[in-house]
Protein backbone atom coordinates (compact mmCIF):
# COMPACT_ATOMS: atom_id res chain seq x y z
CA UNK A 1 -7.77 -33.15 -0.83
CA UNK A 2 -8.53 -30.72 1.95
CA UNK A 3 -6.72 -31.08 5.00
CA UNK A 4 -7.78 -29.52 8.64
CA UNK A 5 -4.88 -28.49 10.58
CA UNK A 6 -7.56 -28.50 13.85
CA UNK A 7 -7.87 -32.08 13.54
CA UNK A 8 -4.77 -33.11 12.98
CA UNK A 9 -2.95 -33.90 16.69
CA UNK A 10 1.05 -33.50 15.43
CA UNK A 11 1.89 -30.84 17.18
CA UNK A 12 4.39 -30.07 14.34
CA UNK A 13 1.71 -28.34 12.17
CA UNK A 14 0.40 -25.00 12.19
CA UNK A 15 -2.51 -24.23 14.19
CA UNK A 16 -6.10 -23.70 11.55
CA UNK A 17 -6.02 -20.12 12.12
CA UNK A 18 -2.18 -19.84 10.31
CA UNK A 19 -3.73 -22.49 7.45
CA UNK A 20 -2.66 -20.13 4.05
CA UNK A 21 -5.64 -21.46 2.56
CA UNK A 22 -7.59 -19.53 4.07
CA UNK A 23 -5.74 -16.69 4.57
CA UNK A 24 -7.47 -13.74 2.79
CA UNK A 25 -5.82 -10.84 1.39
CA UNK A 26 -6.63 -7.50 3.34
CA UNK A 27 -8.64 -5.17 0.60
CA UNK A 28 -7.38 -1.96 2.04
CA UNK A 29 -4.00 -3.43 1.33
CA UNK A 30 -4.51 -3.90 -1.85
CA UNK A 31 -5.37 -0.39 -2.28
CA UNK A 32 -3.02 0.96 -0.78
CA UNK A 33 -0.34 -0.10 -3.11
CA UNK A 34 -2.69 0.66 -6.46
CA UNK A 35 -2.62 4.14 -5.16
CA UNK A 36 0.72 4.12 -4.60
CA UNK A 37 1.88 2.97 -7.55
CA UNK A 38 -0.63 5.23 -9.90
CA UNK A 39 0.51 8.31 -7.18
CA UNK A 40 4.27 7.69 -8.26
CA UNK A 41 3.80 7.47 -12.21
CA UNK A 42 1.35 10.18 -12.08
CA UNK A 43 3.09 11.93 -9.84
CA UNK A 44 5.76 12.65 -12.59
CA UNK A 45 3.46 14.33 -14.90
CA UNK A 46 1.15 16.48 -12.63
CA UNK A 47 2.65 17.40 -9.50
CA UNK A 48 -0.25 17.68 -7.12
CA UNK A 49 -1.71 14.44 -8.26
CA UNK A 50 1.26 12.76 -6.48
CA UNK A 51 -0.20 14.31 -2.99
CA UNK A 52 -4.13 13.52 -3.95
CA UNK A 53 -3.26 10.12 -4.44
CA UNK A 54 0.24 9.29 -1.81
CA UNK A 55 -2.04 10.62 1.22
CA UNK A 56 -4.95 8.10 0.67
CA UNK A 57 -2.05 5.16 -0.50
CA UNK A 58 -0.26 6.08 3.35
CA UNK A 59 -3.97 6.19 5.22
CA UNK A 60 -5.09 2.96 3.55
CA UNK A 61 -1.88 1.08 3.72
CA UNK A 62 -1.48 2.11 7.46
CA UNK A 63 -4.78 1.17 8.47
CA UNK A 64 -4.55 -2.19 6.56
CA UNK A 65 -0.95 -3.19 8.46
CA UNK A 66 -3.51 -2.53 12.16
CA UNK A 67 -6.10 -5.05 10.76
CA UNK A 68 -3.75 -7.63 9.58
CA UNK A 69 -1.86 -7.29 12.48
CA UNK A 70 -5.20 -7.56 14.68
CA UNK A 71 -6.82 -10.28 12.70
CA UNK A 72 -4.23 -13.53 14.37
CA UNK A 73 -2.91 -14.29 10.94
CA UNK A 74 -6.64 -14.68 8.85
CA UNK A 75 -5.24 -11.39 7.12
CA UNK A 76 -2.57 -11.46 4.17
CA UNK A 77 -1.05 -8.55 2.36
CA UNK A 78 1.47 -6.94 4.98
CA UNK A 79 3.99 -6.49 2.70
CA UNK A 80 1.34 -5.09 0.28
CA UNK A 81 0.03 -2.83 2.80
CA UNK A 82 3.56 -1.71 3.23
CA UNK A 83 4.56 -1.10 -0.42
CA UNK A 84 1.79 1.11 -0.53
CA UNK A 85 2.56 3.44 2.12
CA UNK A 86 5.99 3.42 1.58
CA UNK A 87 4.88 4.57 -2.31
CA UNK A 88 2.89 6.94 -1.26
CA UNK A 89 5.34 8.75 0.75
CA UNK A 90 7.47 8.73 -2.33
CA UNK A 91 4.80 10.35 -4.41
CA UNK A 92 4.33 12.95 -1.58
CA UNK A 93 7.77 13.81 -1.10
CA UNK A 94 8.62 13.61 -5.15
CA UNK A 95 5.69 15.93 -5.70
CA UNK A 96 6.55 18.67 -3.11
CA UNK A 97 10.20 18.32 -5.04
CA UNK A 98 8.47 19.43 -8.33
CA UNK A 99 6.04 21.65 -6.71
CA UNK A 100 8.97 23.57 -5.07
CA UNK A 101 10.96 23.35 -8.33
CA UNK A 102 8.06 24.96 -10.68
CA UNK A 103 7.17 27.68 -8.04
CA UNK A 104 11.32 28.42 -7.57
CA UNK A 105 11.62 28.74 -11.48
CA UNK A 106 13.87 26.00 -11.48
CA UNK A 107 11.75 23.99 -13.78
CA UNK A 108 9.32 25.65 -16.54
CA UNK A 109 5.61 25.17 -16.34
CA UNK A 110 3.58 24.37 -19.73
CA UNK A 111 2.32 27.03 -20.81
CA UNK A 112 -0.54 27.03 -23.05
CA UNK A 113 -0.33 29.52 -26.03
């Protein structure tokens, strides 16, 4: 049974723009935390692949958080768009930790024989 908020004249319910039905995830959000979270796991086993994939994961997630912000609640995934960036900072800064660590001597780069 499909209900129209637009119709409906108690002033109680949400206006048909706020209806979570349909609400539509932002894509870019979505993204954004993929990236993130393949940037942080691959991040520990290559180091620069951490940067290659936090910087897009920070773009896309930022850019997502403008258009759901901008889109009067037709966008979802805020908190997706958020996870992402804040991953892909993560992945930045815990690759320019191992990065720093390998070129310092601290830690020992494979070396093939």
């Amino acid at each position: 049974m499909s209900r129209s908020y637009a119709s409906s004249s108690n002033p109680e319910e949400p206006p048909a723009g706020n209806d979570p039905a349909r609400r539509v995830t932002n894509g870019k959000a979505t993204s954004s935390l993929v990236l993130g979270i393949a940037a942080v796991f691959l991040g520990l086993f290559c180091c620069g692949i951490g940067i290659v994939m936090g910087v897009p994961a920070i773009v896309l997630g930022r850019v997502a958080r403008a258009e759901i912000a901008a889109s009067a609640g037709l966008q979802g995934g805020m908190r997706l768009a958020t996870s992402g960036v804040v991953l892909g900072i993560l992945s930045c800064a815990m690759s320019i930790v191992l990065i720093v660590l390998t070129v310092t001597g601290v830690i020992d780069a494979p070396r093939k024989h």
